[in-house]
Protein backbone atom coordinates (compact mmCIF):
# COMPACT_ATOMS: atom_id res chain seq x y z
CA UNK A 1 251.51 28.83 43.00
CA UNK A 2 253.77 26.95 40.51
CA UNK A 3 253.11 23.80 38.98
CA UNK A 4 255.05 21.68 40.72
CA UNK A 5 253.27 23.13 44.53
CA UNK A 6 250.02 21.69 42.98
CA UNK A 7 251.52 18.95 41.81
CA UNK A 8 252.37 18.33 45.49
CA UNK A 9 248.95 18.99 46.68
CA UNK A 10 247.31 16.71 44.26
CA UNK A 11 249.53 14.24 45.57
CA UNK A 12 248.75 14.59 49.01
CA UNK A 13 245.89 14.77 48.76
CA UNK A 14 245.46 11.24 46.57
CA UNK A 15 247.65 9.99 49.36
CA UNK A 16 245.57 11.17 52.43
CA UNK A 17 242.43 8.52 49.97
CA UNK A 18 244.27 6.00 49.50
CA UNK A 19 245.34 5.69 53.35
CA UNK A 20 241.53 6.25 54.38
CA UNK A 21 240.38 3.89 52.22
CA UNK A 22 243.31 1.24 53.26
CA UNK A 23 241.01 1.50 56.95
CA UNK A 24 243.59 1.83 59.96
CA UNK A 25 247.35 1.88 60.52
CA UNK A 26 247.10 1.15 56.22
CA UNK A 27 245.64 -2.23 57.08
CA UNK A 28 242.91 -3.24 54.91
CA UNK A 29 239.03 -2.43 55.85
CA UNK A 30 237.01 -5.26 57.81
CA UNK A 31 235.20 -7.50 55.04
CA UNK A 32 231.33 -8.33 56.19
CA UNK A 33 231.79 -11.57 54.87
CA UNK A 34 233.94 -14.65 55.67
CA UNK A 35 234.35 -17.94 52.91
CA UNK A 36 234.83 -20.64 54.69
CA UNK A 37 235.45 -24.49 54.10
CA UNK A 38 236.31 -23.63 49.96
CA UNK A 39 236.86 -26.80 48.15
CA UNK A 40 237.35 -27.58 44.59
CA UNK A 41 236.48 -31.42 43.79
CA UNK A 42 236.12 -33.93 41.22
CA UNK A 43 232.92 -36.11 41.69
CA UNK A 44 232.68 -39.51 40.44
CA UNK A 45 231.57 -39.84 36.68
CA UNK A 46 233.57 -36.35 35.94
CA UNK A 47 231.81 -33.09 37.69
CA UNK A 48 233.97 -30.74 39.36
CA UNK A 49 232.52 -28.99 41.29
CA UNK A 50 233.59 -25.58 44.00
CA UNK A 51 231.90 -25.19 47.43
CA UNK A 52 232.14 -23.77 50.89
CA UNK A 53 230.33 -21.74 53.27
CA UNK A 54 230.02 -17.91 52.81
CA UNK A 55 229.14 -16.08 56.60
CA UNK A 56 228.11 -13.26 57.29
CA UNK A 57 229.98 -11.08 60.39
CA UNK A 58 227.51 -7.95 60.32
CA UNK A 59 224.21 -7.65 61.89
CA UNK A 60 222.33 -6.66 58.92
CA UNK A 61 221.01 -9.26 55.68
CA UNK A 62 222.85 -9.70 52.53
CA UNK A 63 220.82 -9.90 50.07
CA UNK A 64 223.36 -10.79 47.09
CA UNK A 65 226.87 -11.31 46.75
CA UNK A 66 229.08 -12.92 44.41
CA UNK A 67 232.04 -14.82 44.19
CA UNK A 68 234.89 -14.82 41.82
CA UNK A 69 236.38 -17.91 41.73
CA UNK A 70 239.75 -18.37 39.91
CA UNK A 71 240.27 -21.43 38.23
CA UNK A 72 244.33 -22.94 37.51
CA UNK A 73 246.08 -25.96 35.33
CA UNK A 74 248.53 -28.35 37.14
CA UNK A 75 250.91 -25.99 36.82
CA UNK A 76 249.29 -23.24 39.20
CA UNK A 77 248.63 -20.82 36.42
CA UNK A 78 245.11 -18.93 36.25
CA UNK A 79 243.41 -20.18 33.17
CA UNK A 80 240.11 -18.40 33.84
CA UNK A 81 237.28 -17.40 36.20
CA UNK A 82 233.86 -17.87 37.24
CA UNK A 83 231.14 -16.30 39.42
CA UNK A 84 229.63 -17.46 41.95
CA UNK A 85 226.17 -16.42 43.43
CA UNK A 86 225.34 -16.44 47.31
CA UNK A 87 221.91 -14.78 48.26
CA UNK A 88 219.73 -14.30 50.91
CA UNK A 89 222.43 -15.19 54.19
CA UNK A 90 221.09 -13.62 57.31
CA UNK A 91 222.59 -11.52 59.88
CA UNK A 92 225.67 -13.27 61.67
CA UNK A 93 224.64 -16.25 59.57
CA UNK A 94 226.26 -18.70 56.31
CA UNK A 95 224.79 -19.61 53.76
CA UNK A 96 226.38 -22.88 51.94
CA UNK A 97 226.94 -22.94 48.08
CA UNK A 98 228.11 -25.38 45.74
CA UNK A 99 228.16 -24.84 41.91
CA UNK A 100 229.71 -26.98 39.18
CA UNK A 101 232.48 -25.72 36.98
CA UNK A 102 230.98 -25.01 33.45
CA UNK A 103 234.52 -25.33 31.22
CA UNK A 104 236.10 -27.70 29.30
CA UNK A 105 239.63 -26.48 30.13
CA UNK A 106 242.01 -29.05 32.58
CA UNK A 107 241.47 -26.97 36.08
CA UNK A 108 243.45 -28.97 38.54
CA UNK A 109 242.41 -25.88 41.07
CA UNK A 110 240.41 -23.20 42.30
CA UNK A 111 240.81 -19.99 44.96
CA UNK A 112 238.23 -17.00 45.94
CA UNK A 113 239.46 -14.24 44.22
CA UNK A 114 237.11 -11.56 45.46
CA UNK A 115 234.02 -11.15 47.16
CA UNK A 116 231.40 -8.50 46.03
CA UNK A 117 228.27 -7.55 48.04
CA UNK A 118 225.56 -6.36 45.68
């Protein structure tokens, strides 16, 4: 077999993962969890704060997940990150979080970035 047949087959074969992991028709997998209701606000006397509502669509308990939220200026650019912590939401169930922003920097904005069950 030359090296450009195994080349081939490596590449198949990385191809055939990446589809399978992609879930069906290459459409992303189901997530088990929804956010819901995400707002970043400015309280009186200065705290910004991020919440929402994290549920849960399978039938078993997550114990932990975490949030990464990303944080932008006025002009829509990320200018850092944060986590998040949600525990304990029960099957089919949300669990509500809210957790102040601990930087100095100007955020006029923040979006979920990703979602990680632990």
């Amino acid at each position: 077999m030359t090296h450009r047949q195994i080349l081939a087959q490596w590449i198949g074969l990385l191809l055939v993962f990446v589809m399978a992991g992609c879930g069906r028709n290459g459409e992303r997998a189901e997530s088990p969890v929804r956010v819901e209701h995400f707002r970043y606000q400015e309280l009186p006397g200065g705290t910004r704060i991020v919440t929402g509502v994290v549920r849960n669509l399978t039938d078993q308990p997550i114990t932990n997940l975490q949030l990464e939220i990303g944080l932008y200026d006025r002009h829509n650019r990320l200018i850092g990150t944060m986590q998040v912590p949600v525990q304990n939401i029960p099957p089919q169930g949300r669990k509500r979080f809210r957790q102040p922003l601990d930087t100095d920097q100007d955020v006029r904005g923040a979006r979920v970035r990703s979602v990680l069950v632990l």
